[in-house]
Protein backbone atom coordinates (compact mmCIF):
# COMPACT_ATOMS: atom_id res chain seq x y z
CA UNK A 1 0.00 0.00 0.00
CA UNK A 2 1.76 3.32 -1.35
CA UNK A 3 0.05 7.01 -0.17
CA UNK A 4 -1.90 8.36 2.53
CA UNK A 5 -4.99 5.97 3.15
CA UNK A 6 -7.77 8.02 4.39
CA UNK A 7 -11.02 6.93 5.73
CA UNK A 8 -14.63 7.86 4.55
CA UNK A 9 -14.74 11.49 5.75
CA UNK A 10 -10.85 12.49 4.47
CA UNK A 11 -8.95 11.58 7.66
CA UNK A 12 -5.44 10.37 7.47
CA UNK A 13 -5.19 6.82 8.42
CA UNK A 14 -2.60 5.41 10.93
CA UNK A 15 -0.64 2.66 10.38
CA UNK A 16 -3.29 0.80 12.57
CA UNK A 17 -6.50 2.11 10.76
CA UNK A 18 -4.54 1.38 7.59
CA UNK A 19 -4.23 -2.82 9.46
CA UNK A 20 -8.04 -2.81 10.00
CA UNK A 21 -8.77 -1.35 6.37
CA UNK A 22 -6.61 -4.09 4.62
CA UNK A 23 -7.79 -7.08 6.71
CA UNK A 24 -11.41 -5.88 5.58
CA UNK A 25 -10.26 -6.06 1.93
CA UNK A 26 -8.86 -9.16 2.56
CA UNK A 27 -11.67 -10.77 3.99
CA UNK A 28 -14.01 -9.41 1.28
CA UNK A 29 -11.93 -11.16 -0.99
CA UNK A 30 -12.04 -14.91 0.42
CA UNK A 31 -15.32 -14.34 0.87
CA UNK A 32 -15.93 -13.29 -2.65
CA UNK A 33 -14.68 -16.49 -3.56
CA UNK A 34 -17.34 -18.46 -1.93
CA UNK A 35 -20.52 -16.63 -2.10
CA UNK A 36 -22.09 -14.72 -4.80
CA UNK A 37 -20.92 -10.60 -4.91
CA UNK A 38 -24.96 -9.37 -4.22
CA UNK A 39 -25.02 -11.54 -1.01
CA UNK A 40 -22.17 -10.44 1.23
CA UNK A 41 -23.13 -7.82 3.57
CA UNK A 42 -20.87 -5.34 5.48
CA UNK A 43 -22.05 -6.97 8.73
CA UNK A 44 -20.38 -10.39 7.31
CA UNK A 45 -17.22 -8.34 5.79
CA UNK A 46 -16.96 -6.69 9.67
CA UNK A 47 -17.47 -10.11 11.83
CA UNK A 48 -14.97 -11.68 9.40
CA UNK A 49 -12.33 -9.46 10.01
CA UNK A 50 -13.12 -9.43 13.66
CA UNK A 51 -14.52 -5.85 13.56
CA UNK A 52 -17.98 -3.89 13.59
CA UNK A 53 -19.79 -2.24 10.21
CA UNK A 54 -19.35 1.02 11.56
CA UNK A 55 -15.11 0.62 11.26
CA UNK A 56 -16.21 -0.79 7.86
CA UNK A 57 -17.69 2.10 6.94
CA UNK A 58 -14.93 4.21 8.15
CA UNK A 59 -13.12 3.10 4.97
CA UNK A 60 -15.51 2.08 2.47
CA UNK A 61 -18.64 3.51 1.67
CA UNK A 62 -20.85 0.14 1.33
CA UNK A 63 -19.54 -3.20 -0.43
CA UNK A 64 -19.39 -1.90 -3.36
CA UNK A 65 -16.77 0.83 -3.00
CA UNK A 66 -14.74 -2.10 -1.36
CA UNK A 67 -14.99 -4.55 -4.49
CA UNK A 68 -13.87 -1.33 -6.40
CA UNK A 69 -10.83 -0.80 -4.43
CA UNK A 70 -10.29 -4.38 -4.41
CA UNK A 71 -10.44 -4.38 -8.32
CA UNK A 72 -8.73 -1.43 -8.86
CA UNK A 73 -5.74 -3.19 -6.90
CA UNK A 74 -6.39 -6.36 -9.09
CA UNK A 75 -6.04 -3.50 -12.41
CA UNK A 76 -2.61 -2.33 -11.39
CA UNK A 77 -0.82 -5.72 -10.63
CA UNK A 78 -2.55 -6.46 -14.16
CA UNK A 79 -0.04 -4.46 -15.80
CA UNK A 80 2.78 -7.56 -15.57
CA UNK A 81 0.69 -8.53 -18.28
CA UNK A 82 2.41 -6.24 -20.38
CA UNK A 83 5.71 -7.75 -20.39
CA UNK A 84 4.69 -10.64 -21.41
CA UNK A 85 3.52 -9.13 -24.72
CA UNK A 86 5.89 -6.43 -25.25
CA UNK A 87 8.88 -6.17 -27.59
CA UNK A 88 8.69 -10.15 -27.93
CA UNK A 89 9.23 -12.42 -30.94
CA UNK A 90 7.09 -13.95 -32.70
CA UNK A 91 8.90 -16.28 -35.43
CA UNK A 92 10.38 -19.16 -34.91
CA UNK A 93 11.12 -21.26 -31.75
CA UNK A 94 11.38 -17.89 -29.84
CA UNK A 95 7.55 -16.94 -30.96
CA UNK A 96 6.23 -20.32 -29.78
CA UNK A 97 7.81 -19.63 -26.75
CA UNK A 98 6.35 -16.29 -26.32
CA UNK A 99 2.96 -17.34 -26.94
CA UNK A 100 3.29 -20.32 -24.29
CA UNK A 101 4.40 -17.64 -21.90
CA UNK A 102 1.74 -15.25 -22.68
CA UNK A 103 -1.09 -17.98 -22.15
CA UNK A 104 0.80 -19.01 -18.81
CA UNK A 105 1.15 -15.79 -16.97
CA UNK A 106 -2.61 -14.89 -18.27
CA UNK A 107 -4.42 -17.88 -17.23
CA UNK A 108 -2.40 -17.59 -13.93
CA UNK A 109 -2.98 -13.95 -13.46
CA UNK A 110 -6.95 -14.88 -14.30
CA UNK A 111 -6.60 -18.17 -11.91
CA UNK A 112 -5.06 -15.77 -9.08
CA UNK A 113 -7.86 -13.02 -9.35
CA UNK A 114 -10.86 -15.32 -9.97
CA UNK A 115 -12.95 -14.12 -7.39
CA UNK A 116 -12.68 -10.40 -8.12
CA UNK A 117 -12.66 -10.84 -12.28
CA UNK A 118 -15.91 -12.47 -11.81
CA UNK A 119 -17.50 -9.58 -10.46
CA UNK A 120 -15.87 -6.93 -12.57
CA UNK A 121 -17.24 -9.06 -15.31
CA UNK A 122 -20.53 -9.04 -14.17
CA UNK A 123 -20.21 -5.37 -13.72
CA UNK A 124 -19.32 -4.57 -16.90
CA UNK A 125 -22.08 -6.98 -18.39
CA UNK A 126 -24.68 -5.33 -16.51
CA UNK A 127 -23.60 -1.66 -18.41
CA UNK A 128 -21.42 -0.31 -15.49
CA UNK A 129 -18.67 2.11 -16.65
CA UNK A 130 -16.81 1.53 -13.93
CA UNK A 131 -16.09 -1.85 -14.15
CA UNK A 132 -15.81 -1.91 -17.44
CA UNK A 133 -13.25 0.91 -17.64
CA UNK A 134 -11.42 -1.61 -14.96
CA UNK A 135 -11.74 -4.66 -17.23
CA UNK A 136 -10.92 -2.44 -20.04
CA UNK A 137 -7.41 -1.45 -18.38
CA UNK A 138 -6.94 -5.01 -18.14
CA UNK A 139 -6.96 -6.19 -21.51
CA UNK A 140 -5.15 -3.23 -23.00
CA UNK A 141 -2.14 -4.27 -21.02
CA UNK A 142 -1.68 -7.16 -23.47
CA UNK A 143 -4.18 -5.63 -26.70
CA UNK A 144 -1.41 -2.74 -27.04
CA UNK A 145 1.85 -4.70 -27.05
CA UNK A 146 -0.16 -7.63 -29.45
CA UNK A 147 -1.69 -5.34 -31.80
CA UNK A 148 2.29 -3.21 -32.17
CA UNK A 149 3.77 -7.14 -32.58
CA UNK A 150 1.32 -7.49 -35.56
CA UNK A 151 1.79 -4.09 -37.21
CA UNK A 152 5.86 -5.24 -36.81
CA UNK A 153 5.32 -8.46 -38.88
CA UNK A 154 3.59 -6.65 -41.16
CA UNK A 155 5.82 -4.53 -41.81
CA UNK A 156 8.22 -6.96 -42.56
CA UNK A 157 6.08 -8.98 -45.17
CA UNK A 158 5.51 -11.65 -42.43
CA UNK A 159 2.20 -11.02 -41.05
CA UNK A 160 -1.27 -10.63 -43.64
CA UNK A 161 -1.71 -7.04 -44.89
CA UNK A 162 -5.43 -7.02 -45.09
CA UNK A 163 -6.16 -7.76 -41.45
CA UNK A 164 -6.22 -4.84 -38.58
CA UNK A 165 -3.46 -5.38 -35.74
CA UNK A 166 -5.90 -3.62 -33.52
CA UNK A 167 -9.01 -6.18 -34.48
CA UNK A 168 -7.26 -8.99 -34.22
CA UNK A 169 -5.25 -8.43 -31.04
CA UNK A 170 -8.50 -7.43 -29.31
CA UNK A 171 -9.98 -10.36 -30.27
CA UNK A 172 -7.25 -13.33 -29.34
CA UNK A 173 -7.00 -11.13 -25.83
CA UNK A 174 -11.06 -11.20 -25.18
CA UNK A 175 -10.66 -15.15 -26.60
CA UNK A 176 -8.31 -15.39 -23.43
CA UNK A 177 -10.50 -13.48 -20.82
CA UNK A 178 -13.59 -15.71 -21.69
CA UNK A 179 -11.45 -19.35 -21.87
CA UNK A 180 -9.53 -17.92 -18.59
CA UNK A 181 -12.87 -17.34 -16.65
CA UNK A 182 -13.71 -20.85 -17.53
CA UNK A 183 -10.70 -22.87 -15.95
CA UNK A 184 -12.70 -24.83 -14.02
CA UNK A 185 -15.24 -25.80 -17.20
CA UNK A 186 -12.94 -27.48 -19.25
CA UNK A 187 -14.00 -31.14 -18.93
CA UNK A 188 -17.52 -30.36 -19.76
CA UNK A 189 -16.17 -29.25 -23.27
CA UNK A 190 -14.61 -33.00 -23.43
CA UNK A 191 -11.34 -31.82 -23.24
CA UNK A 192 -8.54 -32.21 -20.62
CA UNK A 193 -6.94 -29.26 -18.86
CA UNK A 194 -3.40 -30.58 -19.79
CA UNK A 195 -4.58 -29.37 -23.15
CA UNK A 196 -5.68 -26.12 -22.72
CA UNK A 197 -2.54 -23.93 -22.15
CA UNK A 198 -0.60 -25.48 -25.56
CA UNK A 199 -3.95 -25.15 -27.60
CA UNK A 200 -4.60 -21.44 -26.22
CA UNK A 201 -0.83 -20.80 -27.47
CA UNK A 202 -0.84 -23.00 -30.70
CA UNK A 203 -4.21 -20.00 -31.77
CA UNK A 204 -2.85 -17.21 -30.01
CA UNK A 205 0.66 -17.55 -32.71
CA UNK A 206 -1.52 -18.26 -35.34
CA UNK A 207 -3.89 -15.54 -34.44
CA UNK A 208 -0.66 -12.99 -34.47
CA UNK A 209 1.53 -14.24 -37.00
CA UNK A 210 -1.13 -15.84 -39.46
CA UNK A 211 1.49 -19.04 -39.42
CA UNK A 212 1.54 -22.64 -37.83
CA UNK A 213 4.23 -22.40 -35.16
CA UNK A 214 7.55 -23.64 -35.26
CA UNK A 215 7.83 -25.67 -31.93
């Protein structure tokens, strides 16, 4: 935690308040991961975390502002993403390689963040701007880099001409999100989960390079 935390009406946290405040968001968190986001109430968050609902709502307006803060958090660690995508190769050996490591780190940032990505998802889904400016930040950490990798290749006669860096790269990255949010699904496809990271990175090379990798 970086900055002055302040609670509710603008007063500067101490390192104690600042304690109490975390332990609330961490609590919301496990307990995001086992009920649905429109049950938990801030009497729940507050027993959890050994506290009352009126030091919850020294910090946080109602759950909502919590799950906010909680998936604004989630946004900024999100930007690892980036290296994964950026100034990387994409022929050869080296490109399969890149791909596998994209798919890793994304299904493992997704994996890590379940509980909160569900409910930014359903925020955005259900029209609100603010989670989908959050999910939005997201993506774009890996969109930019993919789409630049594209234009590169096409630059240098090794990528199709006709297709749009920007298209495509926003659609392999959204193809992630929705098989990432689905770990847990893949045997009802009739398919193993072995299979899914080398499969995700077999279409995400041919997605970017228009070519069958080299592996």
């Amino acid at each position: 935690m970086t900055g002055q935390v302040r609670t509710v009406d603008g007063r500067v946290a101490g390192h104690r308040g600042q304690a109490t405040r975390q332990k609330l968001l961490t609590c919301l968190d496990e307990m995001l991961s086992s009920s649905p986001y429109r049950d938990v109430r801030v009497i729940d968050v507050a027993r959890r975390a050994g506290t009352s609902p009126a030091t919850f709502y020294q910090y946080f307006p109602d759950v909502e502002g919590a799950v906010l803060e909680l998936a604004e958090t989630m946004a900024q660690e999100g930007s690892d993403l980036a290296d994964l995508a950026t100034d990387r190769t994409w022929t050869g050996k080296a490109g399969w390689q890149t791909a596998e490591e994209l798919v890793d780190g994304f299904l493992s940032f997704w994996q890590r963040n379940d509980a909160i990505l569900r409910v930014v998802d359903l925020g955005a889904a259900e029209g609100d701007k603010r989670f989908s400016k959050i999910r939005a930040k997201v993506l774009s950490n890996v969109i930019g880099p993919l789409a630049e990798s594209i234009e590169k290749l096409q630059s240098k006669g090794r990528a199709d001409q006709g297709v749009s860096p920007a298209a495509v790269a926003g659609s392999l990255v959204s193809m992630l999100a929705s098989v990432a949010g689905q770990q847990k699904s893949v045997q009802s496809w009739g398919a193993k989960r072995a299979d899914l990271k080398p499969n995700l990175a077999f279409l995400l090379y041919l997605g970017v390079t228009g070519r069958k990798p080299s592996r």
